[in-house]
PDB file of N, CA and C in Angstrom:
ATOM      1  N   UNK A   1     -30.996  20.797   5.940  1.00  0.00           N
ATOM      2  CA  UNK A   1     -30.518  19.728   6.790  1.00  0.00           C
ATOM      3  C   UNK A   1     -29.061  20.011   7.142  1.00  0.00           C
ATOM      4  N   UNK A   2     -29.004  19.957   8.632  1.00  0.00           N
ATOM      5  CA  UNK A   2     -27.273  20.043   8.955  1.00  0.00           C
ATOM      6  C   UNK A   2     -26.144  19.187   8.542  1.00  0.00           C
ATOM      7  N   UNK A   3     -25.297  19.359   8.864  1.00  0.00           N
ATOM      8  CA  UNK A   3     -24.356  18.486   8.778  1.00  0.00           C
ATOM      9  C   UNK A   3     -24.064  17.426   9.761  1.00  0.00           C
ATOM     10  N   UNK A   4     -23.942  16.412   9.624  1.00  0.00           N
ATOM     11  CA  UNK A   4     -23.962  14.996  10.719  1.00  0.00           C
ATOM     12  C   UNK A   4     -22.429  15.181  11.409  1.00  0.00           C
ATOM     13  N   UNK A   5     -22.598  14.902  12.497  1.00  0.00           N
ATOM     14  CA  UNK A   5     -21.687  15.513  13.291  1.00  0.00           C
ATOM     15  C   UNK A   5     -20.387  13.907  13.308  1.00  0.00           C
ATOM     16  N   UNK A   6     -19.679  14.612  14.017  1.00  0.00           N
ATOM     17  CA  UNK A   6     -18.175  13.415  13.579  1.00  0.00           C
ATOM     18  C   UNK A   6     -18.833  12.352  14.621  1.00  0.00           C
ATOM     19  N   UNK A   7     -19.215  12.403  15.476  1.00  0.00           N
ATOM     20  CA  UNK A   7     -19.602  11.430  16.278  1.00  0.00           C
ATOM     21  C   UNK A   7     -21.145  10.748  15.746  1.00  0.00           C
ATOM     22  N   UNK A   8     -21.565  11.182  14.574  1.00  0.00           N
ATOM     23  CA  UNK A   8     -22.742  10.967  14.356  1.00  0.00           C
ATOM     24  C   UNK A   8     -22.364  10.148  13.308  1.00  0.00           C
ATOM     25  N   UNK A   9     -21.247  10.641  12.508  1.00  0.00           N
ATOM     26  CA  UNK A   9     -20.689   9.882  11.275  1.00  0.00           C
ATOM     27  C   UNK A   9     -19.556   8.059  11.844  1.00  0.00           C
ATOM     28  N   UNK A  10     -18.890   8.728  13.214  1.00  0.00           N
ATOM     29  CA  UNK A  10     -18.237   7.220  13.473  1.00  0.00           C
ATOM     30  C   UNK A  10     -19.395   6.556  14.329  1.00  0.00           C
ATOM     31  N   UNK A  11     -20.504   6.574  14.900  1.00  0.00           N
ATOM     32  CA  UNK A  11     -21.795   6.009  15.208  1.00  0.00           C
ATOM     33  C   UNK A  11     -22.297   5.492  14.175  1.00  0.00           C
ATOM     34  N   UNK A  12     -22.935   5.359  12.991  1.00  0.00           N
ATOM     35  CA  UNK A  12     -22.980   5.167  11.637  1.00  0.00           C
ATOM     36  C   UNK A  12     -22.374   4.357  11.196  1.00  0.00           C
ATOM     37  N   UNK A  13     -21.464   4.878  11.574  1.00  0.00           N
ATOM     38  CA  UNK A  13     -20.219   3.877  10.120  1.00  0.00           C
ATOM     39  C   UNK A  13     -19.704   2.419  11.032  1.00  0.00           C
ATOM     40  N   UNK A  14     -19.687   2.734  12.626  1.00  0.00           N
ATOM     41  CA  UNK A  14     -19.365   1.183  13.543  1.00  0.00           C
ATOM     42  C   UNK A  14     -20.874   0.664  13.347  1.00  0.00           C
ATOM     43  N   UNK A  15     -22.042   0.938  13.037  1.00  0.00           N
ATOM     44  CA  UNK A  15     -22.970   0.255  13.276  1.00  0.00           C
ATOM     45  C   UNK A  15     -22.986  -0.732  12.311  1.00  0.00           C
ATOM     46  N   UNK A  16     -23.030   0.242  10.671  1.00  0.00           N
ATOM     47  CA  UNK A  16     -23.039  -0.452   9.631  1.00  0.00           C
ATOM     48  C   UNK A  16     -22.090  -1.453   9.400  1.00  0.00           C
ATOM     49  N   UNK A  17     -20.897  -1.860  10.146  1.00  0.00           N
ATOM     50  CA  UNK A  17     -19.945  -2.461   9.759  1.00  0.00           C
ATOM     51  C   UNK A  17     -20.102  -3.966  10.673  1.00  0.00           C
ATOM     52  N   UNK A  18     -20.847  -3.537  11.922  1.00  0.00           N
ATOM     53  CA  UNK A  18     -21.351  -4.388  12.657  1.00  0.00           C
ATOM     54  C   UNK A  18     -22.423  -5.105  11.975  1.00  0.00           C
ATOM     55  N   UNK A  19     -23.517  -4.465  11.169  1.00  0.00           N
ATOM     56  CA  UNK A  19     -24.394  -5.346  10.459  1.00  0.00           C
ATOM     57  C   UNK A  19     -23.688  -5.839   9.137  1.00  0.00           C
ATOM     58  N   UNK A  20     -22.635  -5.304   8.671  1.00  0.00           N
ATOM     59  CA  UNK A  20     -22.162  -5.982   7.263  1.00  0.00           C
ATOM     60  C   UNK A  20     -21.608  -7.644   7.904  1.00  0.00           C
ATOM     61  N   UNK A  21     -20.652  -7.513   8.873  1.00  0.00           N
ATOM     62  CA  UNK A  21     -19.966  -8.322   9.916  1.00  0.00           C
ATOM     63  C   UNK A  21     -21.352  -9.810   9.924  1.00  0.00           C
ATOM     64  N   UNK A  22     -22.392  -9.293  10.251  1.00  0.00           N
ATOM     65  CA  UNK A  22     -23.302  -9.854  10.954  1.00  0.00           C
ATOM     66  C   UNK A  22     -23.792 -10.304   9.875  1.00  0.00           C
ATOM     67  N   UNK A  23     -24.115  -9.793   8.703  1.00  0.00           N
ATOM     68  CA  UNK A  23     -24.621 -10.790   7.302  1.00  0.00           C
ATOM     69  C   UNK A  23     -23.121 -11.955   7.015  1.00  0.00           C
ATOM     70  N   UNK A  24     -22.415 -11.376   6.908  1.00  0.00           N
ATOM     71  CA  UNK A  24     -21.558 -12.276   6.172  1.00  0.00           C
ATOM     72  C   UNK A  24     -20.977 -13.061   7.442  1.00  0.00           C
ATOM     73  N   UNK A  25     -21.292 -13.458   8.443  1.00  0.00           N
ATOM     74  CA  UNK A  25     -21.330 -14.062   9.622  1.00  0.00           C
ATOM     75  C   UNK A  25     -22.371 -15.311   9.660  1.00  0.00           C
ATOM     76  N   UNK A  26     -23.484 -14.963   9.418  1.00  0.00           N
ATOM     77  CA  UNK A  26     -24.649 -15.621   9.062  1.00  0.00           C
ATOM     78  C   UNK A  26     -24.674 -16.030   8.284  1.00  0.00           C
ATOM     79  N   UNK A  27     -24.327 -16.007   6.650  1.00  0.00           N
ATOM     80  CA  UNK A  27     -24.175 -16.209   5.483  1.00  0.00           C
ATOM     81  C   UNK A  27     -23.268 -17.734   5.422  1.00  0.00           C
ATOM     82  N   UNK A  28     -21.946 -17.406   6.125  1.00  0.00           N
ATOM     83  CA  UNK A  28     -20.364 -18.088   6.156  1.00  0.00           C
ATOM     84  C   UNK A  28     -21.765 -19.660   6.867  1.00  0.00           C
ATOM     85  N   UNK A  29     -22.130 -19.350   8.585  1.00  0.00           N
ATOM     86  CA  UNK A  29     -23.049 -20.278   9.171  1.00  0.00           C
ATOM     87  C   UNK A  29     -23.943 -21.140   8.254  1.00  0.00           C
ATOM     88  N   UNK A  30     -24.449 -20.336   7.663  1.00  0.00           N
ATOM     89  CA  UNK A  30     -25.788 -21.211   6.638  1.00  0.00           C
ATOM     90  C   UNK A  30     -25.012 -22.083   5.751  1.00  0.00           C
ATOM     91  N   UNK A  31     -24.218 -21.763   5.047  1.00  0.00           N
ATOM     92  CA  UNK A  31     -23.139 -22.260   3.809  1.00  0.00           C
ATOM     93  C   UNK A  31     -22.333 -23.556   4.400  1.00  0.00           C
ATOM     94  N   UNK A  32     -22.048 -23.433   5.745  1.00  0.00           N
ATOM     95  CA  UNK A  32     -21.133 -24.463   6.693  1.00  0.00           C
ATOM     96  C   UNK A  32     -22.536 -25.655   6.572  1.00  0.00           C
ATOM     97  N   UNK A  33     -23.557 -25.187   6.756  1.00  0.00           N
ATOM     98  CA  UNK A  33     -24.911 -26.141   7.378  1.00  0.00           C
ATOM     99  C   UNK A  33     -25.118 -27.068   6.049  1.00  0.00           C
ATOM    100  N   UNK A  34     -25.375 -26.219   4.686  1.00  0.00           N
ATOM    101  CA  UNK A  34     -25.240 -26.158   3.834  1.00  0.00           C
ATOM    102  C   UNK A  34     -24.288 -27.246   2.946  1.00  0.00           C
ATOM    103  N   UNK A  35     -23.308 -27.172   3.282  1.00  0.00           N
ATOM    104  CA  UNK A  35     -21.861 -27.723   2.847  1.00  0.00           C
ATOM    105  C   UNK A  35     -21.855 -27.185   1.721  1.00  0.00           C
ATOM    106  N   UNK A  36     -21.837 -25.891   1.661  1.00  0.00           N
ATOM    107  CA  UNK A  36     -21.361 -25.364  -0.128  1.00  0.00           C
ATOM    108  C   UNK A  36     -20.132 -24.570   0.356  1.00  0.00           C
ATOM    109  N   UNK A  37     -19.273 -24.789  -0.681  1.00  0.00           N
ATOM    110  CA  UNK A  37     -17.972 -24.592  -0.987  1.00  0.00           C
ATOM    111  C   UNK A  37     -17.451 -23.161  -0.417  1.00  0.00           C
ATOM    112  N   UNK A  38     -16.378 -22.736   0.092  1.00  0.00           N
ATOM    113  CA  UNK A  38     -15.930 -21.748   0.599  1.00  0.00           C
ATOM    114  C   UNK A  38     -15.640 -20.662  -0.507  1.00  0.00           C
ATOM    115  N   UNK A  39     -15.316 -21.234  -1.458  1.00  0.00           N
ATOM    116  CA  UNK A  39     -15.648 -20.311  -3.415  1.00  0.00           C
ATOM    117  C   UNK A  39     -16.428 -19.991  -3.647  1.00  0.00           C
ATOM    118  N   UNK A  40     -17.623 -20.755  -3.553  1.00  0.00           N
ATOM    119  CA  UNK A  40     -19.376 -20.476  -3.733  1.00  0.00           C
ATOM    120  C   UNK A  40     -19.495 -19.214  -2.725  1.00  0.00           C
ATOM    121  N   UNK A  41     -19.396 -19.717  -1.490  1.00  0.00           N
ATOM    122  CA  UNK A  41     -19.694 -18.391  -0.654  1.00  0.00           C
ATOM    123  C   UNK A  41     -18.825 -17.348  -0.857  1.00  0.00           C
ATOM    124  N   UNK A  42     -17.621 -16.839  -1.166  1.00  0.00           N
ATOM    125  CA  UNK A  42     -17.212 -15.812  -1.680  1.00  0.00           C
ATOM    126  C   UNK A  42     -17.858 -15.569  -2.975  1.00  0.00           C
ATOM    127  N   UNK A  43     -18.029 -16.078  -3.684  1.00  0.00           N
ATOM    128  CA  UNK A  43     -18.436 -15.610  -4.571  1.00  0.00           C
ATOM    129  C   UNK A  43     -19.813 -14.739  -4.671  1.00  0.00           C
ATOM    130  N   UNK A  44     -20.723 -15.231  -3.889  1.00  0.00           N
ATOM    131  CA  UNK A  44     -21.922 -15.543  -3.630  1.00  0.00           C
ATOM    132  C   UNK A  44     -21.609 -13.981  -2.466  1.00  0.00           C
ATOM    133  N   UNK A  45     -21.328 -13.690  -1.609  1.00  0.00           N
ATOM    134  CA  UNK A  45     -20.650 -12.736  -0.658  1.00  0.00           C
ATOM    135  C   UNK A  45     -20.055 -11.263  -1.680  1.00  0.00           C
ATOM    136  N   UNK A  46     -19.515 -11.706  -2.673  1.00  0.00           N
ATOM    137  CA  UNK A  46     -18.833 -10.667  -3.368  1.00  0.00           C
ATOM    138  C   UNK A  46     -20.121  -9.798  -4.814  1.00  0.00           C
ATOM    139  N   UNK A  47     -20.882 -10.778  -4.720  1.00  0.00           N
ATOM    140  CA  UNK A  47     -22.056 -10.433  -5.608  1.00  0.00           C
ATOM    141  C   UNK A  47     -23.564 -10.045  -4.839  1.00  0.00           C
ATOM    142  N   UNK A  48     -22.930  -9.941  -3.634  1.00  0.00           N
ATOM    143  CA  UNK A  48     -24.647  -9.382  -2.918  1.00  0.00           C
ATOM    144  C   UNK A  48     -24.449  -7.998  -2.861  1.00  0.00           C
ATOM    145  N   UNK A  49     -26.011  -7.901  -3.442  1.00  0.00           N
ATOM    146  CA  UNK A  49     -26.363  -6.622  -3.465  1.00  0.00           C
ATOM    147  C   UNK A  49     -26.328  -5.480  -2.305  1.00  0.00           C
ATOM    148  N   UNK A  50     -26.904  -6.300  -1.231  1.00  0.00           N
ATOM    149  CA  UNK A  50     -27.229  -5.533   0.316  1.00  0.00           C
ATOM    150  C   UNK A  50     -25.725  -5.258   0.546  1.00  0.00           C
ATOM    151  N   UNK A  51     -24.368  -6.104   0.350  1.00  0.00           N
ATOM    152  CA  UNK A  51     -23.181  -6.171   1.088  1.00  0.00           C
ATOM    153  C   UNK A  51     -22.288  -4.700   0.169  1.00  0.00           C
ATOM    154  N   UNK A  52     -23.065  -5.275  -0.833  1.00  0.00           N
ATOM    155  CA  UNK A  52     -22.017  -4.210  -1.845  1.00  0.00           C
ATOM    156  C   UNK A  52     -22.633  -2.801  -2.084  1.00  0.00           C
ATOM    157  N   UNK A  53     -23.880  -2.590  -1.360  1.00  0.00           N
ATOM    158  CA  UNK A  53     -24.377  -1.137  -1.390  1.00  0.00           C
ATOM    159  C   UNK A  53     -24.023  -0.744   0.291  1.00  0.00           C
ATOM    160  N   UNK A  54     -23.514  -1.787   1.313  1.00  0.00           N
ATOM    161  CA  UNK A  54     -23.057  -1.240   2.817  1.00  0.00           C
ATOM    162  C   UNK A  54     -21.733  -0.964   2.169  1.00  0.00           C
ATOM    163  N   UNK A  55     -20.570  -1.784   0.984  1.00  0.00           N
ATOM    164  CA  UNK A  55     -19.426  -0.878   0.868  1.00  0.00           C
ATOM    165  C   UNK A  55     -19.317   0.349   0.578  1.00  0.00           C
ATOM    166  N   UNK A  56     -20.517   0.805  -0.744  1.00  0.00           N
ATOM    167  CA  UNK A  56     -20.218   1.897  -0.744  1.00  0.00           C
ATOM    168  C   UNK A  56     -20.488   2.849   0.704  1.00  0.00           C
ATOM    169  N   UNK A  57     -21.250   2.835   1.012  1.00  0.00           N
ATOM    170  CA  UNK A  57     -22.144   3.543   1.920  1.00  0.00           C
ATOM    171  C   UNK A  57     -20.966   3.820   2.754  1.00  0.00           C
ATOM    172  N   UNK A  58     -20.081   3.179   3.225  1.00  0.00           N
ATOM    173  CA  UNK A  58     -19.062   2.682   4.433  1.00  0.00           C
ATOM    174  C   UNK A  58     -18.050   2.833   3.636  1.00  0.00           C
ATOM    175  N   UNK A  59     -17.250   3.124   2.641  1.00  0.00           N
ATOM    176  CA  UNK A  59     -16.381   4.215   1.636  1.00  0.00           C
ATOM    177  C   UNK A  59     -17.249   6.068   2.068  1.00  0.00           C
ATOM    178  N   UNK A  60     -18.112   5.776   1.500  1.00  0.00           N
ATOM    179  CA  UNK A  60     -18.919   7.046   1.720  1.00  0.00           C
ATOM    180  C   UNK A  60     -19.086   7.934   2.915  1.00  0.00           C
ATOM    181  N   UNK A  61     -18.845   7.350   3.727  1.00  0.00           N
ATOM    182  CA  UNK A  61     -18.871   7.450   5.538  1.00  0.00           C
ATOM    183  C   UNK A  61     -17.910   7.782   5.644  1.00  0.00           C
ATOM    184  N   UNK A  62     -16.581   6.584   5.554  1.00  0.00           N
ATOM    185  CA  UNK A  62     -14.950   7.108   5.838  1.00  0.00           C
ATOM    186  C   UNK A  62     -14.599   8.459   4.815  1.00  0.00           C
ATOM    187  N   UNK A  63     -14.793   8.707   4.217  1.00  0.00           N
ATOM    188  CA  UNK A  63     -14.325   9.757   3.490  1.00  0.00           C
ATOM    189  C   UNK A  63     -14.831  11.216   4.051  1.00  0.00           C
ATOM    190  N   UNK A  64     -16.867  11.038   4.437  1.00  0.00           N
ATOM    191  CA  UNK A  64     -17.136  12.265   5.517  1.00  0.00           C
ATOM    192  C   UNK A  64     -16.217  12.001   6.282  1.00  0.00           C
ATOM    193  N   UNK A  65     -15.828  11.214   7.377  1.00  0.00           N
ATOM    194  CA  UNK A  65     -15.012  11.015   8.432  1.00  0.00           C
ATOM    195  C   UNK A  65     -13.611  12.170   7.812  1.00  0.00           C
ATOM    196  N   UNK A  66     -12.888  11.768   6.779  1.00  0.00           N
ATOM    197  CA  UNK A  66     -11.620  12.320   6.901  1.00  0.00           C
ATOM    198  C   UNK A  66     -11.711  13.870   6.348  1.00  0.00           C
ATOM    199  N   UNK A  67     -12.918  13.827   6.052  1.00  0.00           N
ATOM    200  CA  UNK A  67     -13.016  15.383   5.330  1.00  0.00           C
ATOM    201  C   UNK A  67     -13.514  16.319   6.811  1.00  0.00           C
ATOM    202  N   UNK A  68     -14.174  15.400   7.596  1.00  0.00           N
ATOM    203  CA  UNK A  68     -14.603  16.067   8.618  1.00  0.00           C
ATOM    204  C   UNK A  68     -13.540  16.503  10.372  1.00  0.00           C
ATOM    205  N   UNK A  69     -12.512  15.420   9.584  1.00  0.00           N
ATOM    206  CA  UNK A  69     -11.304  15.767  10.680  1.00  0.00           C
ATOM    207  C   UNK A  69     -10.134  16.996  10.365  1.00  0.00           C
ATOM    208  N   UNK A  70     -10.443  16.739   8.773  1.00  0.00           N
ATOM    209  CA  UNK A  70      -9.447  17.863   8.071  1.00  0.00           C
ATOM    210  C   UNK A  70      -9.680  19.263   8.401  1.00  0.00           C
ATOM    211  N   UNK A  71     -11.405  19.106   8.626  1.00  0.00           N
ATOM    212  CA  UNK A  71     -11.522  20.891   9.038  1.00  0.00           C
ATOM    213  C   UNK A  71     -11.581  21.283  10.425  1.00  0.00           C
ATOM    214  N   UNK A  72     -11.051  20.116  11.488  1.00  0.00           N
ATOM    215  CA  UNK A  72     -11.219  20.280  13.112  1.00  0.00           C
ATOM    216  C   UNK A  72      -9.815  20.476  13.440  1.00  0.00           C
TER     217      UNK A  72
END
């Protein structure tokens, strides 16, 4: 398998950040409807699984990104 190209890696990494954006967008909405506490939802935000496996992923991304500018 090749290597993902720099435009393949910042394609990727704006998408994923757009769907992280878009959960915790939706999340913040439901919680407002909701009336649970702006603590609850951080908290609740800082312990999801889906959000906290797009950080790594999106650490993981920026770092191809800078390793991949270092050798251009």
């Amino acid at each position: 398998m090749s290597k993902p190209s720099q435009e393949d890696i910042e394609s990727l990494f704006k998408d994923l950040t757009i769907y992280k954006d878009r959960i915790k967008r939706e999340m913040g909405n439901i919680s407002k409807n909701l009336r649970i506490s702006s603590s609850q939802l951080n908290s609740t935000l800082k312990n999801h699984d889906e959000l906290n496996q797009l950080d790594k992923i999106l650490a993981k991304l920026k770092d191809m990104k800078t390793e991949s500018s270092d050798f251009n």
